[in-house]
N, C-alpha and C. Protein backbone atom coordinates (compact mmCIF):
# COMPACT_ATOMS: atom_id res chain seq x y z
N UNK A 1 -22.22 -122.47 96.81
CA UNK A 1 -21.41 -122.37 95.62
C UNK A 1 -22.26 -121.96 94.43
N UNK A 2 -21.56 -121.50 93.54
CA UNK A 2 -22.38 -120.86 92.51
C UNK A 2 -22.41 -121.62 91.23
N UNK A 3 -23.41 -121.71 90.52
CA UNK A 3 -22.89 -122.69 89.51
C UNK A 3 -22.77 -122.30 88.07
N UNK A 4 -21.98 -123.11 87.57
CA UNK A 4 -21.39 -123.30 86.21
C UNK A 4 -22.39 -122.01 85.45
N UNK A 5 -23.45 -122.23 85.52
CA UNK A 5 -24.37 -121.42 84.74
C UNK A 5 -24.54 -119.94 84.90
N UNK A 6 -24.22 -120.20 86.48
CA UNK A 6 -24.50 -118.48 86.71
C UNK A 6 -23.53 -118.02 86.86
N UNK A 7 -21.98 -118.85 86.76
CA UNK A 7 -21.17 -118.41 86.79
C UNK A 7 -20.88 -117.46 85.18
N UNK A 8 -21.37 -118.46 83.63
CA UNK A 8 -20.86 -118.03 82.63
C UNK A 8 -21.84 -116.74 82.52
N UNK A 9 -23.07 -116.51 82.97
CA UNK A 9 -23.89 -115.45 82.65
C UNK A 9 -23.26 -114.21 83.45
N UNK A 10 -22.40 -113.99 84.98
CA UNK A 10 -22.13 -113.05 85.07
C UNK A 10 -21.00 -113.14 84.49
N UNK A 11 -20.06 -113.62 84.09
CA UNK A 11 -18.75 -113.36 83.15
C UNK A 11 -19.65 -112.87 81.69
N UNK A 12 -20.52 -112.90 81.46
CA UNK A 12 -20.70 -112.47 80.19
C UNK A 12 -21.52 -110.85 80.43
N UNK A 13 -22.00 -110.82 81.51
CA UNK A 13 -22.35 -109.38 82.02
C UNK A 13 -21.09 -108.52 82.27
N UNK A 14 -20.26 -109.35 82.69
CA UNK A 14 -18.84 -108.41 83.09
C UNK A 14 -18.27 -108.10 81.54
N UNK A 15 -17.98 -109.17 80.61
CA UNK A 15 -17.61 -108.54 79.31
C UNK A 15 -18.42 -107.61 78.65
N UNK A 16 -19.57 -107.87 78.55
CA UNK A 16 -20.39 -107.01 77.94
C UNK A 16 -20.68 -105.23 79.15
N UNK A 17 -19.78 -104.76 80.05
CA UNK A 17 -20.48 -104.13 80.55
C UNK A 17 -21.52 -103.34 81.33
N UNK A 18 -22.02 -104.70 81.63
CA UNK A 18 -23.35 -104.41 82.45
C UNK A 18 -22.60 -104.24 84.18
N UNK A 19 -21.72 -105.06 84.37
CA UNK A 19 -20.99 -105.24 85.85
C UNK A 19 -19.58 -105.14 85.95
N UNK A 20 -19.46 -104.19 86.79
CA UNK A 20 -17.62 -103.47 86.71
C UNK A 20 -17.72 -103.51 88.40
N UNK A 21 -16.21 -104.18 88.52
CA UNK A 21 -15.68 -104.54 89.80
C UNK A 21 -15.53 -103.08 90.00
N UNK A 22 -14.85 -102.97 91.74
CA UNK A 22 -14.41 -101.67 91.71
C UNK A 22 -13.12 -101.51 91.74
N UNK A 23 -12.74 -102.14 91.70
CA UNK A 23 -10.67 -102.55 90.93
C UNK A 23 -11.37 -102.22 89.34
N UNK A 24 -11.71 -102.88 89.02
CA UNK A 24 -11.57 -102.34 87.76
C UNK A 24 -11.98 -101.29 86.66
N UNK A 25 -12.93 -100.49 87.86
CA UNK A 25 -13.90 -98.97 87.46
C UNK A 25 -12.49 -98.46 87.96
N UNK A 26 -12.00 -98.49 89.04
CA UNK A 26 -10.90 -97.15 89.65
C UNK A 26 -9.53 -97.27 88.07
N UNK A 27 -9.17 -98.53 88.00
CA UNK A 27 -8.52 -98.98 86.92
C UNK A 27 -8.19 -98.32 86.02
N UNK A 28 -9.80 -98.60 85.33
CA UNK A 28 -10.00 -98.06 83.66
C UNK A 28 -9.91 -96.47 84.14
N UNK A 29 -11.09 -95.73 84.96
CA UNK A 29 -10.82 -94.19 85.00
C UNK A 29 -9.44 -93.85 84.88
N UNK A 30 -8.52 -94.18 85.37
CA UNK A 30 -7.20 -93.66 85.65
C UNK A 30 -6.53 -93.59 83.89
N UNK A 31 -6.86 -94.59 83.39
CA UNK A 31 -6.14 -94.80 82.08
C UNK A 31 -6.68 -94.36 80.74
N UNK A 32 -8.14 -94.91 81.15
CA UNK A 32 -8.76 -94.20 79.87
C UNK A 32 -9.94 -94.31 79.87
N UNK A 33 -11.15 -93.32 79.15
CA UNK A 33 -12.42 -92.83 79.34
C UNK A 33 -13.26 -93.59 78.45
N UNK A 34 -14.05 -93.82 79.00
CA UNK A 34 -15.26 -94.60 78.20
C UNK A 34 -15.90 -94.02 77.00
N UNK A 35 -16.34 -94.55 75.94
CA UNK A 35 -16.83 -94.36 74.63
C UNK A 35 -18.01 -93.21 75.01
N UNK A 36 -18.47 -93.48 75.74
CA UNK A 36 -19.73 -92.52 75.72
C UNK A 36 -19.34 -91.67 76.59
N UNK A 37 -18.10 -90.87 76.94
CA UNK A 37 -17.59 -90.17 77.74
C UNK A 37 -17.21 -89.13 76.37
N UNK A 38 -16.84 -89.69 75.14
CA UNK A 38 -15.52 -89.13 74.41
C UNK A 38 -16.84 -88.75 73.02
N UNK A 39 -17.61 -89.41 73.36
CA UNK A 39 -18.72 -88.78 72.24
C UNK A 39 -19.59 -87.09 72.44
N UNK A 40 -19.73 -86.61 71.40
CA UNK A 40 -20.20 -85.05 71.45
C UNK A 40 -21.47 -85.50 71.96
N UNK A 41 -21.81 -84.25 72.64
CA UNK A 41 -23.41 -84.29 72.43
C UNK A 41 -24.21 -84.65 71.56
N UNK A 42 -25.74 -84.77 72.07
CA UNK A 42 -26.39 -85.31 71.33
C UNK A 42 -26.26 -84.38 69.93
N UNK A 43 -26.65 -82.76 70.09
CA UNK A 43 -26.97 -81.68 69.00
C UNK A 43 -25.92 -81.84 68.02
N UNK A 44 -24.62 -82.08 68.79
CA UNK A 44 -23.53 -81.72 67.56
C UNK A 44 -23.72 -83.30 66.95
N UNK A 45 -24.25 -84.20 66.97
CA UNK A 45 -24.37 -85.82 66.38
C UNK A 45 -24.73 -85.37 65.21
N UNK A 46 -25.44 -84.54 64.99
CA UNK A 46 -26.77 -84.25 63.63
C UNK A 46 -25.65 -83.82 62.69
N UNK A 47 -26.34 -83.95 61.24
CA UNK A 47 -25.62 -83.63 60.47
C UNK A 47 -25.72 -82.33 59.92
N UNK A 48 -24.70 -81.67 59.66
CA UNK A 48 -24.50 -80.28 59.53
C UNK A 48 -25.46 -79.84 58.34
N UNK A 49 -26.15 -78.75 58.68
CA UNK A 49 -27.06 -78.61 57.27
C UNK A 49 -26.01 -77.86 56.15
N UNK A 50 -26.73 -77.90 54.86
CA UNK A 50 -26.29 -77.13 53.96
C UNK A 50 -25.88 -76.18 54.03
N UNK A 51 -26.17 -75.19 54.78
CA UNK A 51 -26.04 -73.88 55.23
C UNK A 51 -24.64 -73.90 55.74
N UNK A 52 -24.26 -74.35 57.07
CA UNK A 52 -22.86 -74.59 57.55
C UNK A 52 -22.14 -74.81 56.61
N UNK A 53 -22.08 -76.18 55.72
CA UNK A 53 -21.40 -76.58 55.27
C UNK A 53 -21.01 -75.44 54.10
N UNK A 54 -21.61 -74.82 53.16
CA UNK A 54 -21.33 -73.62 52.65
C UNK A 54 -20.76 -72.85 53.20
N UNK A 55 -21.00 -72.14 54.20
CA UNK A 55 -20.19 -71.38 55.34
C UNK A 55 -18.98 -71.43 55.79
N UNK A 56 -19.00 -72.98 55.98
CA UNK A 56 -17.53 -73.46 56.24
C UNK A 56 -16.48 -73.45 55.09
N UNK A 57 -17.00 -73.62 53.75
CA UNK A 57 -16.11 -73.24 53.00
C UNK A 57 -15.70 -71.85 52.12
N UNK A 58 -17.07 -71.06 52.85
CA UNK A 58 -16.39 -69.80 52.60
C UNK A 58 -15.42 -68.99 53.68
N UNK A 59 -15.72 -69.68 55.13
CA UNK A 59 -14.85 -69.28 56.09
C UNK A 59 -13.58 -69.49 55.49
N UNK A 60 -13.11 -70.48 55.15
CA UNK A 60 -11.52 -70.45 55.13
C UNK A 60 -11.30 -69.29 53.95
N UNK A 61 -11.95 -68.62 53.26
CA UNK A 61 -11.47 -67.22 52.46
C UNK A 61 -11.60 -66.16 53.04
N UNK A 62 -12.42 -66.12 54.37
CA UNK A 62 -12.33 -64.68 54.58
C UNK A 62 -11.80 -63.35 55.09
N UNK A 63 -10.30 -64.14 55.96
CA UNK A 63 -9.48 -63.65 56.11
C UNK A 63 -8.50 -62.91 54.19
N UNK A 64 -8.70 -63.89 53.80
CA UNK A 64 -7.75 -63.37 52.54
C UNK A 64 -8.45 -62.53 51.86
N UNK A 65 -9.94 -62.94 51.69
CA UNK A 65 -10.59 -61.81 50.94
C UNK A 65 -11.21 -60.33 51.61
N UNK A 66 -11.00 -60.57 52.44
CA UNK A 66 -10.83 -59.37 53.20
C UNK A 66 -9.83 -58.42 53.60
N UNK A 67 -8.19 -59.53 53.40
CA UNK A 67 -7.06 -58.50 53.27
C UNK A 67 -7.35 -58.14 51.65
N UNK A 68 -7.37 -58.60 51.05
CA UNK A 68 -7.69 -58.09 48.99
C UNK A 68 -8.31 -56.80 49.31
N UNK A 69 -9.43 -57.00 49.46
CA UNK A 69 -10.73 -56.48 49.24
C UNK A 69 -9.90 -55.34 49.96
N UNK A 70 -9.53 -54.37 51.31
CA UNK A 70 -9.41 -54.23 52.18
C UNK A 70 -8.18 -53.05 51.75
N UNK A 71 -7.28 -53.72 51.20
CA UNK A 71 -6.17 -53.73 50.30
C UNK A 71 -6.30 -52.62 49.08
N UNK A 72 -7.38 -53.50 48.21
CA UNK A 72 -8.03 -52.83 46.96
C UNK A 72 -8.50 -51.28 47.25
N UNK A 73 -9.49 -51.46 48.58
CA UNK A 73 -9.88 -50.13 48.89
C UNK A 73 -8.85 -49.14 49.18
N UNK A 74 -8.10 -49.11 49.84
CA UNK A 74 -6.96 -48.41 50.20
C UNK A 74 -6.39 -47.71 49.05
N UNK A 75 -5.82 -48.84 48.04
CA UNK A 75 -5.87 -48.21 47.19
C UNK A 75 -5.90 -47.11 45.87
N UNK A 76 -7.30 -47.77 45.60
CA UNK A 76 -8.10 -46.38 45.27
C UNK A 76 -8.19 -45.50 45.94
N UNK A 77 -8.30 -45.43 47.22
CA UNK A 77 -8.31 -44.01 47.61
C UNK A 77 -7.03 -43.13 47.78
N UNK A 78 -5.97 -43.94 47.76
CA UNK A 78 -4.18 -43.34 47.61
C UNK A 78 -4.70 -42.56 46.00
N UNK A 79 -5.13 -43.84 44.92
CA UNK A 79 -5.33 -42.83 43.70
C UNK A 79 -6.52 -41.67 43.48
N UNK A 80 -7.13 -41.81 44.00
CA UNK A 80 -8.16 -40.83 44.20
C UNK A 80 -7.56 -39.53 45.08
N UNK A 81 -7.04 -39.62 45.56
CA UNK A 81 -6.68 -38.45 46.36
C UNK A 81 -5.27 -38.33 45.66
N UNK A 82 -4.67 -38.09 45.32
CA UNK A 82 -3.14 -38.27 44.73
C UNK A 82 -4.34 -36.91 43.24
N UNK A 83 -4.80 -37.95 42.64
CA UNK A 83 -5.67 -37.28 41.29
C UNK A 83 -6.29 -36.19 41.19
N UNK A 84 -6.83 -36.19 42.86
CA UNK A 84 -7.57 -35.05 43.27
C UNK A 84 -6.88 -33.79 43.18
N UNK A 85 -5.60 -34.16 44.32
CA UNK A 85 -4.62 -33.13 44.46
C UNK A 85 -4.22 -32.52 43.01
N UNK A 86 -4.04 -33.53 42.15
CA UNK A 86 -3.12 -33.05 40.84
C UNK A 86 -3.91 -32.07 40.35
N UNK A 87 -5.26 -32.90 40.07
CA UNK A 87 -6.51 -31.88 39.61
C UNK A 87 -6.52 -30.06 39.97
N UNK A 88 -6.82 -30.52 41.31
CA UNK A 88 -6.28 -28.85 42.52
C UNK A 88 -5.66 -28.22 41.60
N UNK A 89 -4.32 -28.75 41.97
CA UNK A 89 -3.11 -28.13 41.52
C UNK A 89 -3.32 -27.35 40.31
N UNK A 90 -3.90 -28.46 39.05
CA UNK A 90 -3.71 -27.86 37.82
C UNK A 90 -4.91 -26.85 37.22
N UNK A 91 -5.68 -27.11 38.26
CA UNK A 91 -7.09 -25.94 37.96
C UNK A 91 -6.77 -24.60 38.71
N UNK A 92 -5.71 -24.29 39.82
CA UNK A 92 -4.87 -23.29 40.47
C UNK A 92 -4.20 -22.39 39.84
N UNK A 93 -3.87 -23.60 38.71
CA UNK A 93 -2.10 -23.09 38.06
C UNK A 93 -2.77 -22.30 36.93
N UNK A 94 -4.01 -22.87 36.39
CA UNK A 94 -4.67 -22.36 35.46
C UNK A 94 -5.28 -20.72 35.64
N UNK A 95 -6.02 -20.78 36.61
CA UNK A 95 -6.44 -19.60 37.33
C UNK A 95 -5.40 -18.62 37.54
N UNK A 96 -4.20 -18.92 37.98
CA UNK A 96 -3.01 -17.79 38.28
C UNK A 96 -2.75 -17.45 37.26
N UNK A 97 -2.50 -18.36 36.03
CA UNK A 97 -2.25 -17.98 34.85
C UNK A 97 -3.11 -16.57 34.34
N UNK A 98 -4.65 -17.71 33.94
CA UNK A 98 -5.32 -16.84 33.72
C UNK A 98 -5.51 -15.49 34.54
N UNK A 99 -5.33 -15.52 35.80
CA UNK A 99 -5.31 -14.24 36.60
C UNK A 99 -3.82 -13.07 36.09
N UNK A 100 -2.92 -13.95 36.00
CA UNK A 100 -1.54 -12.61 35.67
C UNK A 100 -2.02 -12.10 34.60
N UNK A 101 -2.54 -13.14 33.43
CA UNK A 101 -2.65 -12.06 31.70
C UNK A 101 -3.74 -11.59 31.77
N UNK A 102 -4.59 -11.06 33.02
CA UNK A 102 -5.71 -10.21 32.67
C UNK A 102 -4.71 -9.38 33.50
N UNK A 103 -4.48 -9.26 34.54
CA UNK A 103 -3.64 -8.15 35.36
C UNK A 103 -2.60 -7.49 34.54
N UNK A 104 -2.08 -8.15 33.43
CA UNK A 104 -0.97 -7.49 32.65
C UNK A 104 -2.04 -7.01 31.44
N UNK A 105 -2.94 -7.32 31.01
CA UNK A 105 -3.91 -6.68 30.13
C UNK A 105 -4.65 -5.36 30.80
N UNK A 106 -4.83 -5.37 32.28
CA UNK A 106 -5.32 -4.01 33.06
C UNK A 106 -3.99 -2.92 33.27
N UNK A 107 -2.60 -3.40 33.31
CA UNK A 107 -1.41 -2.72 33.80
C UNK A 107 -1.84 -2.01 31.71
N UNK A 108 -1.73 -2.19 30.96
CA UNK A 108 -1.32 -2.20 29.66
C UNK A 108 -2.72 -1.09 29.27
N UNK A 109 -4.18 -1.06 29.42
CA UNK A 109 -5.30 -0.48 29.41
C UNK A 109 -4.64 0.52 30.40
N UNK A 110 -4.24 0.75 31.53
CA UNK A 110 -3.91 1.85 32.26
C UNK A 110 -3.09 2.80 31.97
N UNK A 111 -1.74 1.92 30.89
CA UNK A 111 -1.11 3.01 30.87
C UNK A 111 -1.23 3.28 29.24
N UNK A 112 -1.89 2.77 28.82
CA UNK A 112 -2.79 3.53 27.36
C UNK A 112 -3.54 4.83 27.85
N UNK A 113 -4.41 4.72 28.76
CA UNK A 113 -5.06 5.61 29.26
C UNK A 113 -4.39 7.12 29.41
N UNK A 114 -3.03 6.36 30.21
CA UNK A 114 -2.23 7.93 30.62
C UNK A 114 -1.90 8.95 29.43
């Protein structure tokens, strides 16, 4: 028979952990996972340096500032090219101009001539 004494020391190994029946290892697995099952690794334990932690709060902008930004560029270049064209256009219109009243100044010298 076992006595009183060694009886309370393995009941206090069984609470504390040290000794698991096997009814009661198959038990607990089934239901739920042990503390040091549900903990991260050791690496992720450490505390995040400065660096991350900055990072991490610029991550949550960079989807948005990148549609802006992204956005912005586009943009300008709709007005830049839109300006360009007009530009074209009106340095064209200028030239034809200027091109008919010399051609009507050569039609006019020609038939002075005759």
């Amino acid at each position: 028979m076992l006595s009183q004494q060694s009886l309370l020391k393995t009941a206090h190994a069984i609470r504390a952990g040290y000794i698991r029946s096997t009814a009661s290892t198959f038990k607990r697995s089934l239901t739920s996972t042990s503390g040091r099952l549900n903990a991260p690794p050791p690496q992720q334990q450490q505390e995040p340096s400065a660096y991350r932690q900055g990072m991490a709060n610029y991550k949550t902008f960079a989807k948005p500032f990148s549609k802006v930004f992204l956005g912005a560029v586009l943009t300008y270049q709709l007005i830049y090219w839109t300006w360009l064209k007009l530009e074209t256009d009106e340095s064209m219109l200028e030239k034809n101009e200027e091109m008919t009243a010399l051609e009507q100044k050569a039609r006019e010298l020609v038939a002075a001539q005759k």
